[in-house]
C-alpha atoms as a PDB file:
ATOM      1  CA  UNK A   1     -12.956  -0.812 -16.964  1.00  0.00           C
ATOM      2  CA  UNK A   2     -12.035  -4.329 -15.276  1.00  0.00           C
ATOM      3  CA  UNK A   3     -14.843  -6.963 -14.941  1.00  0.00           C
ATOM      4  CA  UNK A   4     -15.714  -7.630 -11.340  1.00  0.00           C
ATOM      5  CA  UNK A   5     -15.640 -10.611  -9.463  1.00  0.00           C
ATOM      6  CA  UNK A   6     -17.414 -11.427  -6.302  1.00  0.00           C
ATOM      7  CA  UNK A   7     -14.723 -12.451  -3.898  1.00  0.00           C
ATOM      8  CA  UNK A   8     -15.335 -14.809  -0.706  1.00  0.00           C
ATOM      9  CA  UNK A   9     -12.768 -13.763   1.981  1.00  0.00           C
ATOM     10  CA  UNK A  10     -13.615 -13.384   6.055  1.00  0.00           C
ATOM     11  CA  UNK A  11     -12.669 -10.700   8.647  1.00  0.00           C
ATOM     12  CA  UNK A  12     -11.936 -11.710  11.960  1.00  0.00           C
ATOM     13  CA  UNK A  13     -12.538  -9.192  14.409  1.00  0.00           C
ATOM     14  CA  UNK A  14     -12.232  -7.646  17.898  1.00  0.00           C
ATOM     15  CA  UNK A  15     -13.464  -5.282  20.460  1.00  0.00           C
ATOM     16  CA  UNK A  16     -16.597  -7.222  21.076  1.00  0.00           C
ATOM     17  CA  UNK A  17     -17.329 -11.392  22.150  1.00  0.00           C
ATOM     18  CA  UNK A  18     -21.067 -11.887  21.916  1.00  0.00           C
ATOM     19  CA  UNK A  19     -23.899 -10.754  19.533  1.00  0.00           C
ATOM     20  CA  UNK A  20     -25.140  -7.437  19.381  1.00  0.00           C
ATOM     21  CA  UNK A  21     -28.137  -6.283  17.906  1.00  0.00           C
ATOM     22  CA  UNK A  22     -27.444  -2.276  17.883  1.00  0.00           C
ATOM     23  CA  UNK A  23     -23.599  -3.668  16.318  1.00  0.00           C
ATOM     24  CA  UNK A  24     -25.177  -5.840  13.733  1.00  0.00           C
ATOM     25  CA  UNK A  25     -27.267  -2.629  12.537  1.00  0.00           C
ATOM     26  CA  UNK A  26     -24.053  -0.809  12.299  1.00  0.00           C
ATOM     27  CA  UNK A  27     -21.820  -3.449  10.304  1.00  0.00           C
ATOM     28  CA  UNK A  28     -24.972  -3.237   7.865  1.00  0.00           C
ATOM     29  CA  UNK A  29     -24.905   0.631   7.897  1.00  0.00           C
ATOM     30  CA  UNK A  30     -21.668   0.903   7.109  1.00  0.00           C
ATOM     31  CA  UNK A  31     -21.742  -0.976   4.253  1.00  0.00           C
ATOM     32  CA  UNK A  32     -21.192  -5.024   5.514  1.00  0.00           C
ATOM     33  CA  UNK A  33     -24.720  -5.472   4.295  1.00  0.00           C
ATOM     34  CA  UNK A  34     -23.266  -8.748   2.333  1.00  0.00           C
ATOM     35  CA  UNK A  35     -21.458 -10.063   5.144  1.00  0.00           C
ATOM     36  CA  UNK A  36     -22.538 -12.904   8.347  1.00  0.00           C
ATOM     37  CA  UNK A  37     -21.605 -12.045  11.281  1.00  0.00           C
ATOM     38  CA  UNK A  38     -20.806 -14.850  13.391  1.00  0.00           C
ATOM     39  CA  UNK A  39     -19.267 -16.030  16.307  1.00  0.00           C
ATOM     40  CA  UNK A  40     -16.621 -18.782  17.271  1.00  0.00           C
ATOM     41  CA  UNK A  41     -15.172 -19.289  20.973  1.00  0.00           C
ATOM     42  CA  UNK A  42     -16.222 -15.837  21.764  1.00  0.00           C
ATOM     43  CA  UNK A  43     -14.378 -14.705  18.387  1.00  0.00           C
ATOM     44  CA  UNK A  44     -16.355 -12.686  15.788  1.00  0.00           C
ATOM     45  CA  UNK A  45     -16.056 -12.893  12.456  1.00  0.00           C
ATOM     46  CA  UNK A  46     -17.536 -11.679   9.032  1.00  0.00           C
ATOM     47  CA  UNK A  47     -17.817 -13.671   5.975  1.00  0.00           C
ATOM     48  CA  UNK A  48     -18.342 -11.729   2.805  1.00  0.00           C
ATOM     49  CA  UNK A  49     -18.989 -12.248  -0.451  1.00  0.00           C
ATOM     50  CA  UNK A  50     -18.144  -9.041  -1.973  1.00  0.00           C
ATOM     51  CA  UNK A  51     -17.823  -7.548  -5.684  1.00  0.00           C
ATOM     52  CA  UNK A  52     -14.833  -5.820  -7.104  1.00  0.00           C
ATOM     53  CA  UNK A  53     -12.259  -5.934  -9.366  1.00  0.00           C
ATOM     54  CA  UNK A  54      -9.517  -7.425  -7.091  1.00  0.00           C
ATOM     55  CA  UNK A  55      -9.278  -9.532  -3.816  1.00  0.00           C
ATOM     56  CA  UNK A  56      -7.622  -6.602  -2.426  1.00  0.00           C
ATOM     57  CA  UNK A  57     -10.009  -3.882  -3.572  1.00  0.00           C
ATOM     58  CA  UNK A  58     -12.455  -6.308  -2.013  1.00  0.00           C
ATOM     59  CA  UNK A  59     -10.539  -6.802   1.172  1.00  0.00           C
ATOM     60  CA  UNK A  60      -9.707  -3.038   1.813  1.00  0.00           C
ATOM     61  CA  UNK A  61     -12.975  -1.540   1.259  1.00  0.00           C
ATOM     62  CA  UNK A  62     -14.710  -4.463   3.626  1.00  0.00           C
ATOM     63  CA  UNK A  63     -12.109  -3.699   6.442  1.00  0.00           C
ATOM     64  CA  UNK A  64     -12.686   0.504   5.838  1.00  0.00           C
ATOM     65  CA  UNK A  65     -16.472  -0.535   6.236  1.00  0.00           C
ATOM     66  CA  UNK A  66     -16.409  -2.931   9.381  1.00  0.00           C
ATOM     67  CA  UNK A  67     -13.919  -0.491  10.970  1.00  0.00           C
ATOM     68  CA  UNK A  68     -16.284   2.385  10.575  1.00  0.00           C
ATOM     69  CA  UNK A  69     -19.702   0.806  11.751  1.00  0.00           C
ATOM     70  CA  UNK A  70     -18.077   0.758  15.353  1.00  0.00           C
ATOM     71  CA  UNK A  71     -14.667   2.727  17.618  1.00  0.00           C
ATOM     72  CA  UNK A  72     -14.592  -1.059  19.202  1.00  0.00           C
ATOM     73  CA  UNK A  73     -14.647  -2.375  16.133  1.00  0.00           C
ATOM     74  CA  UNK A  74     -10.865  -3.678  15.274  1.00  0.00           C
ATOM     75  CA  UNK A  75      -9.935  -6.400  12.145  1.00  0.00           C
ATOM     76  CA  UNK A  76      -7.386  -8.452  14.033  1.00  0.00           C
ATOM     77  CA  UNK A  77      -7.017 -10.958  10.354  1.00  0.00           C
ATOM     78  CA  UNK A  78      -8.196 -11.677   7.332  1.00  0.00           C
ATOM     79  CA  UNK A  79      -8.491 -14.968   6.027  1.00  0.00           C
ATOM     80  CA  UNK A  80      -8.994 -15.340   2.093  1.00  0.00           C
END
């Protein structure tokens, strides 16, 4: 078994342009419990410091997680 690594990488976002409590609750649900949500020019983002045992197992199973918390909820990029 490979040794994991906690991996800083953020997801920017759309489908939404200003803070949401009920939305915040379901980024955590599904799993983005490690992640900020934040906000730039009306552009969310998460940041994440996630563990796994690659930058792209990381990156994939943050994406499946944000994606699911919300149907508006799109990743547009991801910056790593």
């Amino acid at each position: 078994m490979k040794k994991k690594h906690v991996y800083n990488f953020i997801l920017v976002l759309s489908g939404f342009s200003e803070p949401d409590s009920r939305l915040e609750d379901s980024l955590y649900e599904a799993g983005c419990d490690e992640a900020i949500l934040s906000f730039r020019n009306g552009i969310p983002y998460l940041e994440f410091d996630r563990e796994a045992e690659s930058l792209e197992e990381a990156i994939l199973s943050a994406v499946q997680s944000a994606e699911r918390a919300d149907s508006r909820v799109r990743v547009v990029r991801v910056i790593s």
